[in-house]
PDB file of N, CA and C in Angstrom:
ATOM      1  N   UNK A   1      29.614  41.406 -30.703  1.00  0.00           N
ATOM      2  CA  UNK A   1      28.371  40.734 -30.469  1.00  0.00           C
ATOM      3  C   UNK A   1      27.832  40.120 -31.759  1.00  0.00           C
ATOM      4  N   UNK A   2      28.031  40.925 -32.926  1.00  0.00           N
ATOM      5  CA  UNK A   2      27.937  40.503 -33.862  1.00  0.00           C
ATOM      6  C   UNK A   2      28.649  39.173 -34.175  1.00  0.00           C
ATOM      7  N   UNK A   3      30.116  39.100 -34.307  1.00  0.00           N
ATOM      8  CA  UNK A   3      30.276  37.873 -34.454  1.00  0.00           C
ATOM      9  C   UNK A   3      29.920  36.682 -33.641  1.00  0.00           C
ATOM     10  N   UNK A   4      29.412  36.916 -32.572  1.00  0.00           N
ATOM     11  CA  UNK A   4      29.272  35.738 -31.840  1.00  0.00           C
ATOM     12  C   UNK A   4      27.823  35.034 -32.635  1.00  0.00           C
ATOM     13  N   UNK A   5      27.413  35.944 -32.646  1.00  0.00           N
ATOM     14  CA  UNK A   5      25.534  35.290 -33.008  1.00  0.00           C
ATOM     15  C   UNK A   5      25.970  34.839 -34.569  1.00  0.00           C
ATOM     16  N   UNK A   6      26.930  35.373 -35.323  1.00  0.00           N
ATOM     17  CA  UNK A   6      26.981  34.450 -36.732  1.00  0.00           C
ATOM     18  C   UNK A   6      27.814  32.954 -36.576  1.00  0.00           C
ATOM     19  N   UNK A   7      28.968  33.266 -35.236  1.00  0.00           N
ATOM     20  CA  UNK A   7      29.585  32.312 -34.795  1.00  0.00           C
ATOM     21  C   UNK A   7      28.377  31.021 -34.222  1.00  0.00           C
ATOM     22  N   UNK A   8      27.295  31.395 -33.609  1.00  0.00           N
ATOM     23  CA  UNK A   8      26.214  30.537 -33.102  1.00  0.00           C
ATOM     24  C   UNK A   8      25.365  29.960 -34.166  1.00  0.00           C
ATOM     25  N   UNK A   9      24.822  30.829 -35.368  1.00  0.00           N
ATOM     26  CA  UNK A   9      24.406  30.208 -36.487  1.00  0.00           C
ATOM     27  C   UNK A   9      24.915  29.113 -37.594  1.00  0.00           C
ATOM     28  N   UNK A  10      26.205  29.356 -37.407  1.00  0.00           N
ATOM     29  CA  UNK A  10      27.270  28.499 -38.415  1.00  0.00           C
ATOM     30  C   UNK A  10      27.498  26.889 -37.775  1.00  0.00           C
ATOM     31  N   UNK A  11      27.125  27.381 -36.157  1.00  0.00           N
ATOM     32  CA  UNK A  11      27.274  26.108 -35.092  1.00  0.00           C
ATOM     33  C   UNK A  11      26.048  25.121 -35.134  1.00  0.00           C
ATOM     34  N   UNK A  12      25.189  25.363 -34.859  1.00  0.00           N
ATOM     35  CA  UNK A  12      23.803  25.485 -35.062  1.00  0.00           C
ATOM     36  C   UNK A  12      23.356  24.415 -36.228  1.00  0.00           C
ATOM     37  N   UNK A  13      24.090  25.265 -37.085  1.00  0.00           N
ATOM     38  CA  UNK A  13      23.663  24.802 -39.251  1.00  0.00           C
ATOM     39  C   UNK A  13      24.810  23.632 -39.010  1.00  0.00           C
ATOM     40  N   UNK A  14      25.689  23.607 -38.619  1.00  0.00           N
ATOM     41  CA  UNK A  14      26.650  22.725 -38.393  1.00  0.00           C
ATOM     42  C   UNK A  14      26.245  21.174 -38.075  1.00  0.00           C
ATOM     43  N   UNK A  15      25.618  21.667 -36.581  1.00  0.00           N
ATOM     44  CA  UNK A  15      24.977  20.350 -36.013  1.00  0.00           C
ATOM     45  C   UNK A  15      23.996  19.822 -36.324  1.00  0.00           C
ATOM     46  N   UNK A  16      22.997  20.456 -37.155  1.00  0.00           N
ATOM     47  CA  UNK A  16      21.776  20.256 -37.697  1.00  0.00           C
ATOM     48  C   UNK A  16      21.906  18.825 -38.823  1.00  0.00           C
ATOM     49  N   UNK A  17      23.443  19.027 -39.675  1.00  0.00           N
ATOM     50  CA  UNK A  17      23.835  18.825 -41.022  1.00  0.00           C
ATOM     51  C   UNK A  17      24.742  17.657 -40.367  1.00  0.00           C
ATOM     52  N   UNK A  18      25.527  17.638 -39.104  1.00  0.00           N
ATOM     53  CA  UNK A  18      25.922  16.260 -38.648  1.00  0.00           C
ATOM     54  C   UNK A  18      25.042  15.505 -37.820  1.00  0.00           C
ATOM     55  N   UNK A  19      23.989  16.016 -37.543  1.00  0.00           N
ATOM     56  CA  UNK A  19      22.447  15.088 -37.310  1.00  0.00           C
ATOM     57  C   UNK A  19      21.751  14.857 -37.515  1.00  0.00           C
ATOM     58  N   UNK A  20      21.777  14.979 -38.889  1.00  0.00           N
ATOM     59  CA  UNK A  20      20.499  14.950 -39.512  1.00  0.00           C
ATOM     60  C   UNK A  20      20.085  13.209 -39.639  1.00  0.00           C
ATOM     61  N   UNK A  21      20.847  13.004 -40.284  1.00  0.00           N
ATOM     62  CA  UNK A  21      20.453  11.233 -40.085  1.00  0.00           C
ATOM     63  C   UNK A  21      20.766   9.981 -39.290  1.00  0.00           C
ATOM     64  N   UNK A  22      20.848  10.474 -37.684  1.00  0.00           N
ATOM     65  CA  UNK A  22      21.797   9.780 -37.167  1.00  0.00           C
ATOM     66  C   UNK A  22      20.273   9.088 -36.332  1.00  0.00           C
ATOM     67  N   UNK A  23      19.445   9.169 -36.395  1.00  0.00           N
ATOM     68  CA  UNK A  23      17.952   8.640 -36.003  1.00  0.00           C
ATOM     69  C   UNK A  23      17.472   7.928 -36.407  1.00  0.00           C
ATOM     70  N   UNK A  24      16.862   6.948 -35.942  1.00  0.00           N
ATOM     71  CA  UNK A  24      16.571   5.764 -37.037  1.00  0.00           C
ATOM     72  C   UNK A  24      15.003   6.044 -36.964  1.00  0.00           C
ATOM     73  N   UNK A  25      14.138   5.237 -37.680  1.00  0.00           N
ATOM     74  CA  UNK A  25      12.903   5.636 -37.951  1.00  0.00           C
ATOM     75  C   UNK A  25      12.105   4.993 -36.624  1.00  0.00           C
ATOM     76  N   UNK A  26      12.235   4.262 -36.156  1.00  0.00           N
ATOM     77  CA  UNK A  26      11.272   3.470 -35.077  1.00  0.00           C
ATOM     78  C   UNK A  26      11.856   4.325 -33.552  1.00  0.00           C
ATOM     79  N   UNK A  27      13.220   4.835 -33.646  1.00  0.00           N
ATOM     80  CA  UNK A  27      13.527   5.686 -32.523  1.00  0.00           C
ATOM     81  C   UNK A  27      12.838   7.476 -32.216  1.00  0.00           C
ATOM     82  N   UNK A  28      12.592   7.621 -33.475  1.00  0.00           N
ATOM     83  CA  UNK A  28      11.995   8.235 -34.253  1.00  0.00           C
ATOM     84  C   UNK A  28      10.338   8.405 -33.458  1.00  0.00           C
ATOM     85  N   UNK A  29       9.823   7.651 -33.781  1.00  0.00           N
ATOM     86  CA  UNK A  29       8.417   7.463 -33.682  1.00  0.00           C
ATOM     87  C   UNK A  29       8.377   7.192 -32.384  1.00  0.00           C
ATOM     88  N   UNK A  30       8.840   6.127 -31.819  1.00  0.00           N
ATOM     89  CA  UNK A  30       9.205   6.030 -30.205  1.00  0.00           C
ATOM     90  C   UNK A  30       9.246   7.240 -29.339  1.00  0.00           C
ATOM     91  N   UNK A  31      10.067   8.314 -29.485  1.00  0.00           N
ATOM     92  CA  UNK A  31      10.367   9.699 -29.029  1.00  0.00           C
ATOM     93  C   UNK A  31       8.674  10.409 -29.329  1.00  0.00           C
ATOM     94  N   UNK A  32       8.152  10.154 -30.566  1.00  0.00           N
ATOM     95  CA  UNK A  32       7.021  11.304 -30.759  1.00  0.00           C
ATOM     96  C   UNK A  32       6.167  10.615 -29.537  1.00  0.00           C
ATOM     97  N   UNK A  33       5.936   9.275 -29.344  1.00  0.00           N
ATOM     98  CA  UNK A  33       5.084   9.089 -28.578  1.00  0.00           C
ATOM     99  C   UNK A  33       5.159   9.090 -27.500  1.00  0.00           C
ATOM    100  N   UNK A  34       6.422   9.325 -26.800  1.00  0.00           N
ATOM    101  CA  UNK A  34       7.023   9.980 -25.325  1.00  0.00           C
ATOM    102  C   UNK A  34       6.241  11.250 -25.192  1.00  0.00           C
ATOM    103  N   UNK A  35       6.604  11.717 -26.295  1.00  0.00           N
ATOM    104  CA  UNK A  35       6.474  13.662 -26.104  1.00  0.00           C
ATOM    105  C   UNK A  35       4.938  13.729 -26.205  1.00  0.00           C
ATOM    106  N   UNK A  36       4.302  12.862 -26.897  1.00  0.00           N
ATOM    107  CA  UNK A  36       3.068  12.752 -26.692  1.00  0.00           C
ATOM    108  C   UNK A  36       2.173  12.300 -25.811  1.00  0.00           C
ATOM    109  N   UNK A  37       2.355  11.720 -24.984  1.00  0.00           N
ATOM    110  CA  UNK A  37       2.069  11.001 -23.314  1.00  0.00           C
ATOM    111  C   UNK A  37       2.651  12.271 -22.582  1.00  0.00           C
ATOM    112  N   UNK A  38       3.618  12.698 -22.217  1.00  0.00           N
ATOM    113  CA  UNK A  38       4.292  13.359 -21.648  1.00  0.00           C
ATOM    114  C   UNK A  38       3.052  15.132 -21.919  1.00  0.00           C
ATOM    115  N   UNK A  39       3.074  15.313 -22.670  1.00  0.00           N
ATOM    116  CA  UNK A  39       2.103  16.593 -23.402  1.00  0.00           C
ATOM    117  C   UNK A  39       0.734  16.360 -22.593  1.00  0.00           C
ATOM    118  N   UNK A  40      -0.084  14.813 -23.108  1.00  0.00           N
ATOM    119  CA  UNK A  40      -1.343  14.640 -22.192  1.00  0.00           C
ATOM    120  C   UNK A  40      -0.935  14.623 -20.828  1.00  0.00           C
ATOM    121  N   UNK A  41      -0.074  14.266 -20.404  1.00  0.00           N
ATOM    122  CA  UNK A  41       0.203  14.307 -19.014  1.00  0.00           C
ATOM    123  C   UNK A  41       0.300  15.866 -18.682  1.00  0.00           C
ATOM    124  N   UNK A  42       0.710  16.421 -19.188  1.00  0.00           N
ATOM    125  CA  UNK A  42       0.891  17.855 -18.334  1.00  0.00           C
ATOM    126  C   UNK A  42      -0.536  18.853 -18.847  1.00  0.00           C
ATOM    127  N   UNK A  43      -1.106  18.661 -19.905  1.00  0.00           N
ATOM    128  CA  UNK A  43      -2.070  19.116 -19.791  1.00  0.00           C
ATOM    129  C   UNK A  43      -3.107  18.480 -19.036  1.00  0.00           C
ATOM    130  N   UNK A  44      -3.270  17.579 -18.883  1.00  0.00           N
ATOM    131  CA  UNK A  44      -4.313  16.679 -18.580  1.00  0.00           C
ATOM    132  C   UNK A  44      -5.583  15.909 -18.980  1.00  0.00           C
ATOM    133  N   UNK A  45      -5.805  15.899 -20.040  1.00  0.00           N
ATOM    134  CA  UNK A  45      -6.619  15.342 -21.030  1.00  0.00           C
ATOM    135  C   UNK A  45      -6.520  13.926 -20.630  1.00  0.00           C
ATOM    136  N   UNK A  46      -5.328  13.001 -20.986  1.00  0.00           N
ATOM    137  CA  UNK A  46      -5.312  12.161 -20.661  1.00  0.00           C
ATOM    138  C   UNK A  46      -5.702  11.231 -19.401  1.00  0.00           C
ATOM    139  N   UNK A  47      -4.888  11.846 -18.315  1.00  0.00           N
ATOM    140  CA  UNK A  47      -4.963  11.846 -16.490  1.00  0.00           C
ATOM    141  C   UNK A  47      -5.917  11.866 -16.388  1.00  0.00           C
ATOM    142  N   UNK A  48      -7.089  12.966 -16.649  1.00  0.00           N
ATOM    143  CA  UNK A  48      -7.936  13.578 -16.012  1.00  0.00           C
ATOM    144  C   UNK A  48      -8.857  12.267 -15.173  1.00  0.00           C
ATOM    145  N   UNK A  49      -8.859  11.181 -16.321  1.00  0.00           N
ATOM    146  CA  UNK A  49      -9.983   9.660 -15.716  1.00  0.00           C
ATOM    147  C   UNK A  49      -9.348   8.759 -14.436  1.00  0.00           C
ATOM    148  N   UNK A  50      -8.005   8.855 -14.076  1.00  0.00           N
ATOM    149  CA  UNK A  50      -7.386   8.264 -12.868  1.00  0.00           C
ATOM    150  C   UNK A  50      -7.400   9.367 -11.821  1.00  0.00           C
ATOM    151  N   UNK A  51      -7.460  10.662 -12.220  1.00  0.00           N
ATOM    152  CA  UNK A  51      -7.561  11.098 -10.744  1.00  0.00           C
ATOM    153  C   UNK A  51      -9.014  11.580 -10.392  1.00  0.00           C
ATOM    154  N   UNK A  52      -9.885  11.217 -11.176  1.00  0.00           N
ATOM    155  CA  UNK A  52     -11.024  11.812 -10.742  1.00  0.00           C
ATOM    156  C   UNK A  52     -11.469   9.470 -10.320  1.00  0.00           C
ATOM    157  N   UNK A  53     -10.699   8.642 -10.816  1.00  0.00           N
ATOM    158  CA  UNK A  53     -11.246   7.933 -10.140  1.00  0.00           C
ATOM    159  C   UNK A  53     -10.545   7.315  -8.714  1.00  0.00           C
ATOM    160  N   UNK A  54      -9.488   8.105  -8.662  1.00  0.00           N
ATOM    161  CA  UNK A  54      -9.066   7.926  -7.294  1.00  0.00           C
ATOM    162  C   UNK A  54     -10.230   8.620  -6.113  1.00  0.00           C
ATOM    163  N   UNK A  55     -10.435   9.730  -6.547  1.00  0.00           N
ATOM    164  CA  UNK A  55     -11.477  10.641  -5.881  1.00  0.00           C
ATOM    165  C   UNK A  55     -12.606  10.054  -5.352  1.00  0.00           C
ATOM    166  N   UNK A  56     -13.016   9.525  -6.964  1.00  0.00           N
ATOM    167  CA  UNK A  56     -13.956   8.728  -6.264  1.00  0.00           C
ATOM    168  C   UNK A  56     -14.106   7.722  -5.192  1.00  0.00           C
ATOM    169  N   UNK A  57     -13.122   7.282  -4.929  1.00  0.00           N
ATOM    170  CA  UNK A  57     -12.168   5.682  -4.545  1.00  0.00           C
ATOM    171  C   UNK A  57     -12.547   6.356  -3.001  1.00  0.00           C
ATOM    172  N   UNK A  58     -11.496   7.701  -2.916  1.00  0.00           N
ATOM    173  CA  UNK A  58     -11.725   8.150  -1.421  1.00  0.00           C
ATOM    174  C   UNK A  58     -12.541   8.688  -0.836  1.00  0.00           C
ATOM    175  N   UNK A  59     -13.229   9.265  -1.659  1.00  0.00           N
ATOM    176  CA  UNK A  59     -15.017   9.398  -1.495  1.00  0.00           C
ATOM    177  C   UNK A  59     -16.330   8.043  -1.064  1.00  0.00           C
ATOM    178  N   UNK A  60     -15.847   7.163  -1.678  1.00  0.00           N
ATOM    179  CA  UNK A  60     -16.418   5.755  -1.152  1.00  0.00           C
ATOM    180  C   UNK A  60     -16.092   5.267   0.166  1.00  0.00           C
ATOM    181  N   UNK A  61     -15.216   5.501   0.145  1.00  0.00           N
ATOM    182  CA  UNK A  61     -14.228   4.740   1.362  1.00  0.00           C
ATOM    183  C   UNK A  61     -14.593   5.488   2.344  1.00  0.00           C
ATOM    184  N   UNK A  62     -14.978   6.696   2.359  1.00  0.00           N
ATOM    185  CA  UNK A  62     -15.238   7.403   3.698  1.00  0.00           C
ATOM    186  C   UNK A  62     -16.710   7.964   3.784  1.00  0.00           C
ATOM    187  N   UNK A  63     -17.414   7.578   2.593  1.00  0.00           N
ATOM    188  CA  UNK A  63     -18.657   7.234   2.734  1.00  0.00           C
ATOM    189  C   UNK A  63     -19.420   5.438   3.573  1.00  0.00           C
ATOM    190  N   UNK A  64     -18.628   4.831   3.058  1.00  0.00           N
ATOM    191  CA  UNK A  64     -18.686   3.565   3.653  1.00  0.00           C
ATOM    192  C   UNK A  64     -17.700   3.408   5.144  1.00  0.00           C
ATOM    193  N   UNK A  65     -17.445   4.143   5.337  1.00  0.00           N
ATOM    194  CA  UNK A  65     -16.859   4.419   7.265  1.00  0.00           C
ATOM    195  C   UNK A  65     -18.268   5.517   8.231  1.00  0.00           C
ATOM    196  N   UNK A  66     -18.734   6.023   7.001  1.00  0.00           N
ATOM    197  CA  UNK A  66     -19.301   7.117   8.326  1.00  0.00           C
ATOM    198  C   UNK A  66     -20.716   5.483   8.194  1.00  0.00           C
ATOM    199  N   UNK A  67     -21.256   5.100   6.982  1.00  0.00           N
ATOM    200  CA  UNK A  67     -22.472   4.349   7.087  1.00  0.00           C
ATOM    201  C   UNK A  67     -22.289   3.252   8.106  1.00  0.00           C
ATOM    202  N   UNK A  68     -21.361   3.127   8.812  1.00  0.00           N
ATOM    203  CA  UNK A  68     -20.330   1.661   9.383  1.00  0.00           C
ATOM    204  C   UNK A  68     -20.985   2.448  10.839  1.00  0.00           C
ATOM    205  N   UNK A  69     -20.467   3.376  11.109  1.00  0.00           N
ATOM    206  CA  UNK A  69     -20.213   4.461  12.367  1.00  0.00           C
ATOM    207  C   UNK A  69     -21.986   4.670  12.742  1.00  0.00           C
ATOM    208  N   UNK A  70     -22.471   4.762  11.614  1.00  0.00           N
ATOM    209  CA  UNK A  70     -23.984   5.328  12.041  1.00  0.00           C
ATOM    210  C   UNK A  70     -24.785   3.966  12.039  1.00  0.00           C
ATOM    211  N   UNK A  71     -24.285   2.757  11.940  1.00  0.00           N
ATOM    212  CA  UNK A  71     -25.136   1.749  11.614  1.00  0.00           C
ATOM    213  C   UNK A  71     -24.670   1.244  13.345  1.00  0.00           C
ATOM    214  N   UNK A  72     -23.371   1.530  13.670  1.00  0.00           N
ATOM    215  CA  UNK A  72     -22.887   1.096  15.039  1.00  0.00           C
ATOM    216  C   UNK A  72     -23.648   1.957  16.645  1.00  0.00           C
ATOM    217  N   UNK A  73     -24.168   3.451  15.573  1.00  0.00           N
ATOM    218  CA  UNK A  73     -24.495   4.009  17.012  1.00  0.00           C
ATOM    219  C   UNK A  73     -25.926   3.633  16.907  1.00  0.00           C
ATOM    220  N   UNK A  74     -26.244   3.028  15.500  1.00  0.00           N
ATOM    221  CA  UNK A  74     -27.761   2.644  15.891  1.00  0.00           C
ATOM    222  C   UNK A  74     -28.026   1.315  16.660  1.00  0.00           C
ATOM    223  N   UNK A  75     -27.789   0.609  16.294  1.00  0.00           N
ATOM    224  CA  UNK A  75     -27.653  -0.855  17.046  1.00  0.00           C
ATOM    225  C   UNK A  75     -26.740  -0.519  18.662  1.00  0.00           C
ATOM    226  N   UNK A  76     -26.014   0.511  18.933  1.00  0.00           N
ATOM    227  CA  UNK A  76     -25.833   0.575  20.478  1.00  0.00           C
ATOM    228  C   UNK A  76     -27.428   1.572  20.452  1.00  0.00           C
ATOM    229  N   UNK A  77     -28.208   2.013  20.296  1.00  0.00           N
ATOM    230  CA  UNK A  77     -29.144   2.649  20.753  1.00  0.00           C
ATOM    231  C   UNK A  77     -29.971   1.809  20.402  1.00  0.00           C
ATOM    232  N   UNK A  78     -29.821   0.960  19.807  1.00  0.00           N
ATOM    233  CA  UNK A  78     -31.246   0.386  20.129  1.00  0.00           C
ATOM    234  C   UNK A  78     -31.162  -1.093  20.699  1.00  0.00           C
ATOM    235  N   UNK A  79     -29.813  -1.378  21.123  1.00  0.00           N
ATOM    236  CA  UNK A  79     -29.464  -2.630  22.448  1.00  0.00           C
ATOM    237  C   UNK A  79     -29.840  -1.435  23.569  1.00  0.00           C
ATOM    238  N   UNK A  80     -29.511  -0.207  23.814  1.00  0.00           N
ATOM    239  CA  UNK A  80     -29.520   0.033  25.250  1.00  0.00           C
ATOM    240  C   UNK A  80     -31.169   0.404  25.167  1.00  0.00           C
ATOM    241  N   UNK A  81     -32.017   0.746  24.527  1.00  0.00           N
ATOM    242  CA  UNK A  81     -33.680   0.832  24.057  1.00  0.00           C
ATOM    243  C   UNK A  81     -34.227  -0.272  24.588  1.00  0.00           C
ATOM    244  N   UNK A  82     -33.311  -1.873  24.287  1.00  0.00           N
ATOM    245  CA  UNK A  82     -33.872  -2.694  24.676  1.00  0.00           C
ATOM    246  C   UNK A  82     -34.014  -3.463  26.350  1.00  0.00           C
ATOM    247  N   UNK A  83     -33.122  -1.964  27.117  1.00  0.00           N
ATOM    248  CA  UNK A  83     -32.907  -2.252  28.204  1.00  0.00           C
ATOM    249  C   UNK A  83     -32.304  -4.122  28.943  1.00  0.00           C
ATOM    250  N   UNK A  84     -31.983  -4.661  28.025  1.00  0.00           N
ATOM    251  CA  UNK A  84     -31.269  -5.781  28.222  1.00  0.00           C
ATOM    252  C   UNK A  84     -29.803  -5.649  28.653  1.00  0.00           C
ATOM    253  N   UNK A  85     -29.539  -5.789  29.730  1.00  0.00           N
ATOM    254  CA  UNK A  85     -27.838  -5.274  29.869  1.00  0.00           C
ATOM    255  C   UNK A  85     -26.771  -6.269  28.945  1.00  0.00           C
ATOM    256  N   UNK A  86     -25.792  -5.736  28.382  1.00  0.00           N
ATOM    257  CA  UNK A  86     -25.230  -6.036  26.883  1.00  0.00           C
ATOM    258  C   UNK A  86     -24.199  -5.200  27.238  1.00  0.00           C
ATOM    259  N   UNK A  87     -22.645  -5.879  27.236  1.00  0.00           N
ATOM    260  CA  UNK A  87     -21.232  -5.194  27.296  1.00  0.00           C
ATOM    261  C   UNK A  87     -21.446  -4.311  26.067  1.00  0.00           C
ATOM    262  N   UNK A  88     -21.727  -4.549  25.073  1.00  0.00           N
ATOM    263  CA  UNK A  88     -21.572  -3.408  23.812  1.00  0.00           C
ATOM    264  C   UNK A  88     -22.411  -2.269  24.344  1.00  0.00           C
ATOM    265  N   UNK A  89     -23.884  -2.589  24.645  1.00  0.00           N
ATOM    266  CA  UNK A  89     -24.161  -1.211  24.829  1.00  0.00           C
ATOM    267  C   UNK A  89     -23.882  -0.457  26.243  1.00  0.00           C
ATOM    268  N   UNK A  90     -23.444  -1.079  26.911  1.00  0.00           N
ATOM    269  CA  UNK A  90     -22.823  -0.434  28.036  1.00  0.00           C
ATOM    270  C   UNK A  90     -21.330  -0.004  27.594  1.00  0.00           C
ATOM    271  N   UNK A  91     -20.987  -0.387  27.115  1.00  0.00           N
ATOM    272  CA  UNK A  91     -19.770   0.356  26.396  1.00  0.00           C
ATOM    273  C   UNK A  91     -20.018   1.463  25.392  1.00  0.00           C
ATOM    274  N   UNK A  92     -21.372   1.604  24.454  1.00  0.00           N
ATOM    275  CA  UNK A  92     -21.776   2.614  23.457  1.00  0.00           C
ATOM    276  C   UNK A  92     -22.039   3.253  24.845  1.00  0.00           C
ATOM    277  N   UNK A  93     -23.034   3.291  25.419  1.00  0.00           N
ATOM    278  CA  UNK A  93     -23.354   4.375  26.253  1.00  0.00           C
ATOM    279  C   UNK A  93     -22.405   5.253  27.095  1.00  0.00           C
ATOM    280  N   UNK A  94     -21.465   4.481  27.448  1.00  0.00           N
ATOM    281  CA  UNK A  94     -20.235   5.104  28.163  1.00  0.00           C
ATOM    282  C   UNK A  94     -19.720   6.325  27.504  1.00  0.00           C
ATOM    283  N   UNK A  95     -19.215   5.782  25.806  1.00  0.00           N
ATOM    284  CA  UNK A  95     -18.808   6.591  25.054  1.00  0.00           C
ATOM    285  C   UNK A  95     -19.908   7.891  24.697  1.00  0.00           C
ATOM    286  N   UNK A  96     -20.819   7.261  24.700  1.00  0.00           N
ATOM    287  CA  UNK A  96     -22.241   8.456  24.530  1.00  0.00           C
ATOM    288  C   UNK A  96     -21.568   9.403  25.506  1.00  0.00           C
ATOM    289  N   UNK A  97     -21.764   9.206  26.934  1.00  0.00           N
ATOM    290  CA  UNK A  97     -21.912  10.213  27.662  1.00  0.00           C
ATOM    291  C   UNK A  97     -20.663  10.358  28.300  1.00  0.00           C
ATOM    292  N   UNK A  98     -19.656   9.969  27.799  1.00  0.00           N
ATOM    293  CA  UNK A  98     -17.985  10.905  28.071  1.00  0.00           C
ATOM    294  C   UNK A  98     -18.280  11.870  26.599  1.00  0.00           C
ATOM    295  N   UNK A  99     -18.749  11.627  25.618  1.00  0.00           N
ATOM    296  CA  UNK A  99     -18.648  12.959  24.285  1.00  0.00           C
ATOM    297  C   UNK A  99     -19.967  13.523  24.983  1.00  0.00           C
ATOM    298  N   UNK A 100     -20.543  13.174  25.318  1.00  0.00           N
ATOM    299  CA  UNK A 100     -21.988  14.453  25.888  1.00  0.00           C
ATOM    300  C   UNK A 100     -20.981  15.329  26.668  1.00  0.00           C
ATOM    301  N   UNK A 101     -20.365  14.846  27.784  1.00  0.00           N
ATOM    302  CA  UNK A 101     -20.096  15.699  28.863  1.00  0.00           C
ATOM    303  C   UNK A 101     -18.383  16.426  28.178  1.00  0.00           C
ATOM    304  N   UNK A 102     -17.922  15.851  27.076  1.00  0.00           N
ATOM    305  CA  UNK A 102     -17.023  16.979  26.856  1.00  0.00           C
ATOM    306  C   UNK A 102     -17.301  17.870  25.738  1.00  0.00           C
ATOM    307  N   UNK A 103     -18.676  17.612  25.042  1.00  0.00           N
ATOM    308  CA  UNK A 103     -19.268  18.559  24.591  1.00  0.00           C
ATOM    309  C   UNK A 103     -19.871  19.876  25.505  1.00  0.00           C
ATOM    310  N   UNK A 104     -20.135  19.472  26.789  1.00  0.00           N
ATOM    311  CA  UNK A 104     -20.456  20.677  27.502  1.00  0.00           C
ATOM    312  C   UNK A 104     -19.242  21.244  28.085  1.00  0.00           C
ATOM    313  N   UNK A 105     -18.140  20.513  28.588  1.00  0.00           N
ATOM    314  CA  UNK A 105     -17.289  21.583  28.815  1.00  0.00           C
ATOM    315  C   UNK A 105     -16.339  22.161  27.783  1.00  0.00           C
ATOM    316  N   UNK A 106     -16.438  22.096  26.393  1.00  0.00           N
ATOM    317  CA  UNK A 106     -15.816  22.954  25.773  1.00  0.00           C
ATOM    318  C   UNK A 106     -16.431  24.136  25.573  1.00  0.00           C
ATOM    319  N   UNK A 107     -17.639  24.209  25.506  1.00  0.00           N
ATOM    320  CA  UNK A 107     -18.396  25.468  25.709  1.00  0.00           C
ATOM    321  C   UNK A 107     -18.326  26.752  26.689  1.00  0.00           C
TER     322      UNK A 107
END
């Protein structure tokens, strides 16, 4: 066992001493700044501003669907308020009261 681990050090010191200059300086610097992107990336320092603005992104987006949804059941309630018969609100109302009535029978 012994010789193997001096056999691994001699290998080691070996390759160190036939690589030492086989790098050029701009490949060099190129690599640090891989490992350095790569580092913010896994910690997250860097990231942290694209995924908190994706978040936001899908947070908007389904804030601006429900304001869409509640702006639609207001204007069918207040076409059928206006008692004027109107395909839309005879169509909101329909939908009104098929979800009324399968709100009571899931109960």
């Amino acid at each position: 066992m012994t010789e193997r681990n001096s056999t691994n050090v001699s290998l080691d010191e070996l390759l160190k001493k036939a690589f030492a200059d086989d790098l050029p300086a701009d490949v060099a610097a190129g690599m640090r700044e891989r490992v350095e992107r790569f580092r913010e990336a896994k910690t997250g320092s860097a990231s942290a501003a694209p995924g908190r603005s994706a978040a936001w992104g899908w947070i908007f987006r389904r804030s601006v669907w429900a304001a869409i949804s509640v702006l639609l059941l207001a204007a069918g309630i207040l076409l059928q308020g206006r008692g004027s018969s109107s395909p839309l609100a005879e169509r909101i109302s329909a939908i009104k009261t098929q979800y009324a009535s399968l709100g009571t029978t899931r109960r």
